[in-house]
C-alpha atoms as a PDB file:
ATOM      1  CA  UNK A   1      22.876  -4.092  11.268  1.00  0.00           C
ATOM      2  CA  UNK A   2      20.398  -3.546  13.865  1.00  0.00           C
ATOM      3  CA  UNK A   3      18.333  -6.343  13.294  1.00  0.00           C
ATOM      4  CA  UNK A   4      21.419  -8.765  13.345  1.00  0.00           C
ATOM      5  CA  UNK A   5      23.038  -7.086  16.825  1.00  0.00           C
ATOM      6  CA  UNK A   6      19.152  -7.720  17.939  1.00  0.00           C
ATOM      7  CA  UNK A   7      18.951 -11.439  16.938  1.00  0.00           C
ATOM      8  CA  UNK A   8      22.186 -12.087  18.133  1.00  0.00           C
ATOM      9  CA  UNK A   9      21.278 -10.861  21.742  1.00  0.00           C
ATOM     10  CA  UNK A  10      18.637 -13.941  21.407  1.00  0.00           C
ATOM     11  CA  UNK A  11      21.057 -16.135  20.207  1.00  0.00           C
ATOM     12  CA  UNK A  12      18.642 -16.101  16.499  1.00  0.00           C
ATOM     13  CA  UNK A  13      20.764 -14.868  14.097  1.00  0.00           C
ATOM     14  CA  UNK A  14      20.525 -17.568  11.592  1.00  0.00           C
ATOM     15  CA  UNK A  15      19.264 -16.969   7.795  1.00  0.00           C
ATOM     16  CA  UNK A  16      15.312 -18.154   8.323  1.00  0.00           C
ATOM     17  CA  UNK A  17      14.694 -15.613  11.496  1.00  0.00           C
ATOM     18  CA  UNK A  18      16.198 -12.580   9.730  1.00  0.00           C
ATOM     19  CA  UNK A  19      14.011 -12.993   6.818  1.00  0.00           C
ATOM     20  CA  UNK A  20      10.868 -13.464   9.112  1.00  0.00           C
ATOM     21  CA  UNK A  21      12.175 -10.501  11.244  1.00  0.00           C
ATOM     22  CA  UNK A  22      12.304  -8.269   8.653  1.00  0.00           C
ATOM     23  CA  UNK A  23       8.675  -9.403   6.700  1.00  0.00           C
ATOM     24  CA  UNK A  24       7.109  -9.274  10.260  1.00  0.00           C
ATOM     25  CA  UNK A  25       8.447  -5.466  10.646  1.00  0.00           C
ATOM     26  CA  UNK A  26       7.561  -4.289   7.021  1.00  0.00           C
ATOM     27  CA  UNK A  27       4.132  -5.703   7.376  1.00  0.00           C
ATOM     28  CA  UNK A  28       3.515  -4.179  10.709  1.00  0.00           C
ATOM     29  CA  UNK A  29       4.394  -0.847   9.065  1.00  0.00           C
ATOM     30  CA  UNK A  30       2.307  -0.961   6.432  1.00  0.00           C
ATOM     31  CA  UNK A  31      -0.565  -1.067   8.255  1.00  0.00           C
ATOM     32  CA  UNK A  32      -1.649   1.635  11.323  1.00  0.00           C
ATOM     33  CA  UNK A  33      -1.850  -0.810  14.287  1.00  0.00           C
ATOM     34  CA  UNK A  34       0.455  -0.098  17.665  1.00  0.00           C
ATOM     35  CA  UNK A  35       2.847  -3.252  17.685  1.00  0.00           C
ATOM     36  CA  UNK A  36       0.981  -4.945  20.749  1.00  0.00           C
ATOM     37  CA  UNK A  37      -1.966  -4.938  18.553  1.00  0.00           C
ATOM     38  CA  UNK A  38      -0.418  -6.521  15.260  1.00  0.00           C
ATOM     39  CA  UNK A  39       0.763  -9.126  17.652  1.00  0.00           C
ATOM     40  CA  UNK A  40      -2.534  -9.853  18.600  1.00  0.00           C
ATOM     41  CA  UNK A  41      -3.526 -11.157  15.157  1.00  0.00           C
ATOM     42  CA  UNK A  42      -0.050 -13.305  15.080  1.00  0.00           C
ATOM     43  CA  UNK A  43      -1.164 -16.961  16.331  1.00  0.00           C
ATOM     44  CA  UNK A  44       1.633 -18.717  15.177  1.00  0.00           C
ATOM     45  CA  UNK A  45       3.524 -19.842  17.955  1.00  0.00           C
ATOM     46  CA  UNK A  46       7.058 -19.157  16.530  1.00  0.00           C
ATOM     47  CA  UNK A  47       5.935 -15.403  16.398  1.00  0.00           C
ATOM     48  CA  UNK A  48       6.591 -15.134  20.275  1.00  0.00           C
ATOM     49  CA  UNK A  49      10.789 -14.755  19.450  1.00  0.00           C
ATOM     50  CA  UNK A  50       9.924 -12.208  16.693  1.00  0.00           C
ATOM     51  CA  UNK A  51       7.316 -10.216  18.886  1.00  0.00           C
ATOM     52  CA  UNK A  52      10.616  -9.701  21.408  1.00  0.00           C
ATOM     53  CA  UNK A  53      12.889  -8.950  18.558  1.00  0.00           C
ATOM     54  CA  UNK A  54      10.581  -6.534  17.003  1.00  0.00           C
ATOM     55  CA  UNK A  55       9.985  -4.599  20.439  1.00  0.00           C
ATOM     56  CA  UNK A  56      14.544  -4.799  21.025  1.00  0.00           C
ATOM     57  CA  UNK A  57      14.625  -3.777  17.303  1.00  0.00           C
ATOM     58  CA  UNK A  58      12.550  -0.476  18.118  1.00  0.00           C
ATOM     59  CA  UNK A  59      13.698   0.249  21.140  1.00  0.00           C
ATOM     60  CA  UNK A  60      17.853   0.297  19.530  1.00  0.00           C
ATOM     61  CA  UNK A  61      16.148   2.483  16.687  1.00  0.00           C
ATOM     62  CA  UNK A  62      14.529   4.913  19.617  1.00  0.00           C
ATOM     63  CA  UNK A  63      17.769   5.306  22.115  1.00  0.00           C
ATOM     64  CA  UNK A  64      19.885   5.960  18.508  1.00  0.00           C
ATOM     65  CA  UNK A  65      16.821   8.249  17.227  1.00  0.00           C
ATOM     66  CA  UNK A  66      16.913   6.709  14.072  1.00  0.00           C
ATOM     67  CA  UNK A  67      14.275   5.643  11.545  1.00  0.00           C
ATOM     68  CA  UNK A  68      14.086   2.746   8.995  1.00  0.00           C
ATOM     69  CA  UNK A  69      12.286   3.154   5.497  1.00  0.00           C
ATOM     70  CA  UNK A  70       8.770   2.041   6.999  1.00  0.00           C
ATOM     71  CA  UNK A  71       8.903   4.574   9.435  1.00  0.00           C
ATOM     72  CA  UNK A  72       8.836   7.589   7.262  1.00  0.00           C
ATOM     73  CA  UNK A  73       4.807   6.668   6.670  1.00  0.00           C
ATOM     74  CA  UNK A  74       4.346   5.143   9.948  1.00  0.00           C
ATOM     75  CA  UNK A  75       5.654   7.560  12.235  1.00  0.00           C
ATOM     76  CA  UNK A  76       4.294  10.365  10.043  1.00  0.00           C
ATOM     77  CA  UNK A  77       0.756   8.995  10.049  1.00  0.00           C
ATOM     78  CA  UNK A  78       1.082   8.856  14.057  1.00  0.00           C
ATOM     79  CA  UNK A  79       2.250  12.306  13.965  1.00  0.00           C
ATOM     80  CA  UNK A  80      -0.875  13.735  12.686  1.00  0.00           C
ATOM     81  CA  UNK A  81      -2.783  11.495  14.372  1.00  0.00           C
ATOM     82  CA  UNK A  82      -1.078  12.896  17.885  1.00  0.00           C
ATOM     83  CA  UNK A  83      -0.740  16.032  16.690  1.00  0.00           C
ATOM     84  CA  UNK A  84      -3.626  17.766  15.207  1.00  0.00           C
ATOM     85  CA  UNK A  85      -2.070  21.011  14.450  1.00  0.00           C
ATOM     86  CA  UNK A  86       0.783  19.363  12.745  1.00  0.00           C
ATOM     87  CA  UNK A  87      -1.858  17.584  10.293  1.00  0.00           C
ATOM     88  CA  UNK A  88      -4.034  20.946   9.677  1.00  0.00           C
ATOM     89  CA  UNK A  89      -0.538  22.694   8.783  1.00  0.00           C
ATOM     90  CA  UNK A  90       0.721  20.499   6.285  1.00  0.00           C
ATOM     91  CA  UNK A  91      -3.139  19.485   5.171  1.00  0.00           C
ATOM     92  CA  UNK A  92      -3.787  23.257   4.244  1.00  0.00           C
ATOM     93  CA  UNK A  93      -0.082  23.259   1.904  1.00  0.00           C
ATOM     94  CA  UNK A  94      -1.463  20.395  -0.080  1.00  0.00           C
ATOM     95  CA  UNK A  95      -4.338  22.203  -2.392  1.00  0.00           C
ATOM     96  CA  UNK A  96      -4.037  19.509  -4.606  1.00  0.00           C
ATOM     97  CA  UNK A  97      -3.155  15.549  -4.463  1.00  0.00           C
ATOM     98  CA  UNK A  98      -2.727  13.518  -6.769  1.00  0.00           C
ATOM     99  CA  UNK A  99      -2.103   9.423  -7.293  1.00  0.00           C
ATOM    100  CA  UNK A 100      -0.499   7.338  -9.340  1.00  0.00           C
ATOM    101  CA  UNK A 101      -0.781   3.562  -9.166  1.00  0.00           C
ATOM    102  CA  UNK A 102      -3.909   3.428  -6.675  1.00  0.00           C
ATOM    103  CA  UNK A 103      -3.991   0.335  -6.711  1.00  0.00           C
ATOM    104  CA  UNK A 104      -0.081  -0.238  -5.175  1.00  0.00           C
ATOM    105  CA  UNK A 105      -1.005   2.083  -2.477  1.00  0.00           C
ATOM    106  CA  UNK A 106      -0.695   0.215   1.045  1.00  0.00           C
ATOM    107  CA  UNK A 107      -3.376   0.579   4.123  1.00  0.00           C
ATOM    108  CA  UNK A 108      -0.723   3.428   6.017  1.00  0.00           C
ATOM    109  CA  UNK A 109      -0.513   5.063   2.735  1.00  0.00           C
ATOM    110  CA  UNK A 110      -4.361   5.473   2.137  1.00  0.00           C
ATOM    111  CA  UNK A 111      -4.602   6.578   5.478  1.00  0.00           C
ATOM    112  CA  UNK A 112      -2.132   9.315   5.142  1.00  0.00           C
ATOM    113  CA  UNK A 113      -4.256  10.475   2.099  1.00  0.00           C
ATOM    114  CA  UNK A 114      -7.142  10.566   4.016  1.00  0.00           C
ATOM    115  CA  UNK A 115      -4.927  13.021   6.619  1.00  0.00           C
ATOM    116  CA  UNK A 116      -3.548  15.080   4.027  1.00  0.00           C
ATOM    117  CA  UNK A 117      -6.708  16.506   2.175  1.00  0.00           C
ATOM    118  CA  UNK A 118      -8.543  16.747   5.171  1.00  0.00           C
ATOM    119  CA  UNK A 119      -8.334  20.460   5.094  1.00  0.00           C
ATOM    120  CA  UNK A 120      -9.065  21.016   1.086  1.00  0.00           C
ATOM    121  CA  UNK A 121     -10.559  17.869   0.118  1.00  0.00           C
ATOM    122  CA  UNK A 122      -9.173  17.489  -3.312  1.00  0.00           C
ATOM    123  CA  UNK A 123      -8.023  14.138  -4.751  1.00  0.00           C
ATOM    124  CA  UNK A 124      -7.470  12.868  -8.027  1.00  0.00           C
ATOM    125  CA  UNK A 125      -6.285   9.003  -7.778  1.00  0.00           C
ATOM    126  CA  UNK A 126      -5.650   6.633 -10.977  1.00  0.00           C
ATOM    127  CA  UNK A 127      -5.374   2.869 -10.668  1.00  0.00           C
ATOM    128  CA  UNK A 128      -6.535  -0.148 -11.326  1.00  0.00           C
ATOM    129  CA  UNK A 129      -7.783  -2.757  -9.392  1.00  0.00           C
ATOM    130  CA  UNK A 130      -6.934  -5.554 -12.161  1.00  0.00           C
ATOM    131  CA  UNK A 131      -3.316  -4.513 -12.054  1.00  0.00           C
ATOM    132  CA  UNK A 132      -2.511  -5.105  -8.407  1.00  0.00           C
ATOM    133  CA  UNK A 133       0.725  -6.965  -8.494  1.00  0.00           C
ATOM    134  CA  UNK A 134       2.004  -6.028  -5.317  1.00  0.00           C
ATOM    135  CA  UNK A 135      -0.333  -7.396  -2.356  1.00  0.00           C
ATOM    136  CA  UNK A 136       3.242  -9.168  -1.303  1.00  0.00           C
ATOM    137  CA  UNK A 137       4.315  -6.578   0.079  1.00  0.00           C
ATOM    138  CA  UNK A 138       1.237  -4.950   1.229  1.00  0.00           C
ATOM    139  CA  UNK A 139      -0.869  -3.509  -1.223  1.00  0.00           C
ATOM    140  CA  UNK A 140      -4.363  -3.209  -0.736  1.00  0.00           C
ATOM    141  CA  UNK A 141      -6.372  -2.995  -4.410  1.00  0.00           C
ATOM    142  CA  UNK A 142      -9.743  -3.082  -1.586  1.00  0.00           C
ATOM    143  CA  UNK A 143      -8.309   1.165  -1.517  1.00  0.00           C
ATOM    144  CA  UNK A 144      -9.928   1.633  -4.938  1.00  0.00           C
ATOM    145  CA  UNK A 145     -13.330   0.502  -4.088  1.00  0.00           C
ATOM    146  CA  UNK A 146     -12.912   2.521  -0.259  1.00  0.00           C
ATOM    147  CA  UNK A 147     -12.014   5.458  -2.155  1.00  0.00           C
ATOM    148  CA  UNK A 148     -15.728   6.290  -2.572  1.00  0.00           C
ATOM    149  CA  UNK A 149     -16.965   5.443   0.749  1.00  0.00           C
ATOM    150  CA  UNK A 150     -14.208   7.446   2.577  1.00  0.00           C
ATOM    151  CA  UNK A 151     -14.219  10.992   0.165  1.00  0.00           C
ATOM    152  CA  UNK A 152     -16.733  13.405  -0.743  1.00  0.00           C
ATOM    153  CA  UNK A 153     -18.449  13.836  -4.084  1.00  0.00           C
ATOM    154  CA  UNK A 154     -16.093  11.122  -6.218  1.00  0.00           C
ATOM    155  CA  UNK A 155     -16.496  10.796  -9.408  1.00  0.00           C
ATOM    156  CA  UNK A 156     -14.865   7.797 -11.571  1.00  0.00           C
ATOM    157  CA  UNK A 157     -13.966   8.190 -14.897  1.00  0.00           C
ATOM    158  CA  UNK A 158     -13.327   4.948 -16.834  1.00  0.00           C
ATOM    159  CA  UNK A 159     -10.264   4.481 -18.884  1.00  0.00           C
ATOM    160  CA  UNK A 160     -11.337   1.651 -20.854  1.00  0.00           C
ATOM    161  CA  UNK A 161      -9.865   2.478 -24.591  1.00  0.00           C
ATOM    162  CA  UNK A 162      -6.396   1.287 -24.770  1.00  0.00           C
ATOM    163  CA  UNK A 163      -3.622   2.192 -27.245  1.00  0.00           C
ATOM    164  CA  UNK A 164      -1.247  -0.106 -27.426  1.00  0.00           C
ATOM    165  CA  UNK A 165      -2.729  -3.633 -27.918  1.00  0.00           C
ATOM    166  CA  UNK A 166      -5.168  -4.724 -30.992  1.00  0.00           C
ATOM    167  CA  UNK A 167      -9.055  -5.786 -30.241  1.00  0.00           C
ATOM    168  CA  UNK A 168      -7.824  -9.492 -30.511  1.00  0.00           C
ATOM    169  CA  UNK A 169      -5.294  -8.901 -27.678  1.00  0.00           C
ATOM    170  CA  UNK A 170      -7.433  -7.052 -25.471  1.00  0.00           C
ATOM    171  CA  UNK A 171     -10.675  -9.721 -25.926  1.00  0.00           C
ATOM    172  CA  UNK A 172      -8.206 -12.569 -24.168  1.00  0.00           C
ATOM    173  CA  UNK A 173      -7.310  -9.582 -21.542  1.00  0.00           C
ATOM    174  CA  UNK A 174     -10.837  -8.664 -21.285  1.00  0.00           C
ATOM    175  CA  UNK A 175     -12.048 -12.918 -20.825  1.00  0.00           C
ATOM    176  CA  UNK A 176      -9.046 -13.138 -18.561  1.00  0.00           C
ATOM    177  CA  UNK A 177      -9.999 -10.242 -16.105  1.00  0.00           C
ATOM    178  CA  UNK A 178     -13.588 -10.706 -15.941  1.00  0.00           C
ATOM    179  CA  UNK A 179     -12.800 -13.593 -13.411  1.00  0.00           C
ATOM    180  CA  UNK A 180     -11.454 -11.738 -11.215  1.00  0.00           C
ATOM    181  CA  UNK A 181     -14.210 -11.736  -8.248  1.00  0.00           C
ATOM    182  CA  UNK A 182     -13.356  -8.537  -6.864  1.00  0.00           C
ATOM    183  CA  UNK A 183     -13.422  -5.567  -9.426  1.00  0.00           C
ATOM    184  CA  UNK A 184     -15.018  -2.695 -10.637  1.00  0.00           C
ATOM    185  CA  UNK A 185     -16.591  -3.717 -14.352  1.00  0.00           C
ATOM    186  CA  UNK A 186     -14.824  -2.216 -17.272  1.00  0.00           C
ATOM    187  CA  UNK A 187     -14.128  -3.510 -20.907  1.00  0.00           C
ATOM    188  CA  UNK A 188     -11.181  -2.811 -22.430  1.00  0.00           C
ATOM    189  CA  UNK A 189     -10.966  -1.651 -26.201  1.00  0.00           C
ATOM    190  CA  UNK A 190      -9.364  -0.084 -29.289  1.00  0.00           C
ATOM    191  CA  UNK A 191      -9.709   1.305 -32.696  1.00  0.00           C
ATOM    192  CA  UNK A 192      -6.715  -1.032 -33.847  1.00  0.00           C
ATOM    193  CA  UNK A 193      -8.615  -3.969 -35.157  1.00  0.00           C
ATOM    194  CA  UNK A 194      -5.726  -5.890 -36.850  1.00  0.00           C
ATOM    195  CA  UNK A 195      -2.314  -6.988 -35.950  1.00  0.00           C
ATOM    196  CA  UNK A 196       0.245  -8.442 -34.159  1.00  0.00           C
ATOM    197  CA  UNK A 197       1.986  -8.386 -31.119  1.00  0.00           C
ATOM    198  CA  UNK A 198       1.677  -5.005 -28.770  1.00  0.00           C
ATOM    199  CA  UNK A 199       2.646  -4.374 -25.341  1.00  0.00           C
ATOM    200  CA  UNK A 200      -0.219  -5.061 -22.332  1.00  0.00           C
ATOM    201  CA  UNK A 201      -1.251  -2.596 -20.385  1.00  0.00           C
ATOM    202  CA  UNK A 202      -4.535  -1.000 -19.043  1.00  0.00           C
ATOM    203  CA  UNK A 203      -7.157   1.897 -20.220  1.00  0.00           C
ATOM    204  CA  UNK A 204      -5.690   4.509 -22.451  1.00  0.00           C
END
C-alpha cells in the first residue's frame, strides 16, 4: 500500500516501476549499506525515480513507525551496530547457534551471525555451496568459504556419503558439480551400488 501511495505521488504507479521498486528495496536490505551508499553502485539512469521513491517509501514507514519484512534483519543489524550494549546482551543469551542452509544465508544475515556469537563464539553452520539456488534474491554461497576467514578455530566436516541416490546417480551429480568454478572439493558417494531412480540431494 505504501509503495503504491508513494509511486502515485510521482505520478509512477504503473506495473514495471512497482516491480523495480520493490527488487531495488529487498536488495538494498539484504545487504548492510546506508541507502545513499547502495545508490552509489546504481548507474543506471532510470534508478534516479526509484532512489526518490525508496527515500518517500522510508520516510512514510518512519512517521507511521512501521517496519516491512527486510527490516526485521536490517534494522536489527544497525541496532547492534549503534548500540553496543544491546549486541553484548542478546550476544551473551545465545550460547549456542546454529545454521541450516548456509548457503541461502544473505550478506545482512551473515553479518548478524557474526554479531550474535561475538560474546561466546560458538557456531555450527551446514550448507552447501553446490546447492545455492537462491542468489535471486540475495544469497551469497561466497558466506561458506568467509566462514573460515571471519571465525575462530573452524573446523569443516565433509558430508560427502549420501543416502538416497545410487553410485550411478551420484557419478552424473558428481561430473556435473565439479564445473562449478567456485566450490569447496567434495565427492559425493554411497553404499547403494545398483538401482533406479532416487531423489537428489547432497551429503548424508
Amino acid at each position: 500500500k505504501v509503495k503504491k501511495q508513494v509511486l502515485e505521488s510521482f505520478g509512477k504507479d504503473d506495473e514495471e516501476t512497482r516491480k523495480q521498486l520493490s527488487f531495488h528495496l529487498s536488495n538494498w536490505k539484504n545487504g548492510i549499506l546506508t541507502l545513499d551508499e547502495y545508490a552509489q553502485g546504481e548507474k543506471d539512469d532510470d534508478f534516479e525515480i526509484i532512489y526518490q521513491a525508496m527515500k518517500e517509501y522510508e520516510y512514510v514507514l518512519k512517521e507511521n513507525n512501521a517496519l516491512d519484512f527486510d527490516d526485521l534483519l536490517y534494522k536489527t543489524y544497525f541496532l547492534f551496530k549503534k548500540f553496543p550494549q544491546v549486541l553484548e546482551y542478546y550476544a551473551n543469551r545465545f550460547k549456542y547457534v546454529l545454521v541450516d542452509e548456509f548457503q541461502d544465508t544473505n550478506i545482512v544475515q551473515y553479518e548478524l551471525l557474526k554479531q550474535l556469537t561475538s560474546v561466546h563464539k560458538n557456531i555450527f553452520a551446514v550448507g552447501d555451496e553446490d546447492q545455492c539456488i537462491y542468489s535471486w534474491r540475495g544469497a551469497n554461497f561466497k558466506n561458506i568459504f568467509n566462514f573460515q576467514r571471519d571465525f575462530e578455530n573452524v573446523k569443516i566436516y565433509k558430508l560427502e556419503r549420501n543416502y538416497r541416490s545410487t553410485q550411478g546417480i551420484l557419478d552424473i551429480a558428481n561430473n556435473l558439480i565439479k564445473n562449478n568454478t567456485t566450490r569447496l572439493e567434495k565427492k559425493l558417494w554411497t553404499e547403494k551400488k545398483q538401482g533406479g531412480g532416487g531423489g537428489g540431494g547432497g551429503g548424508g
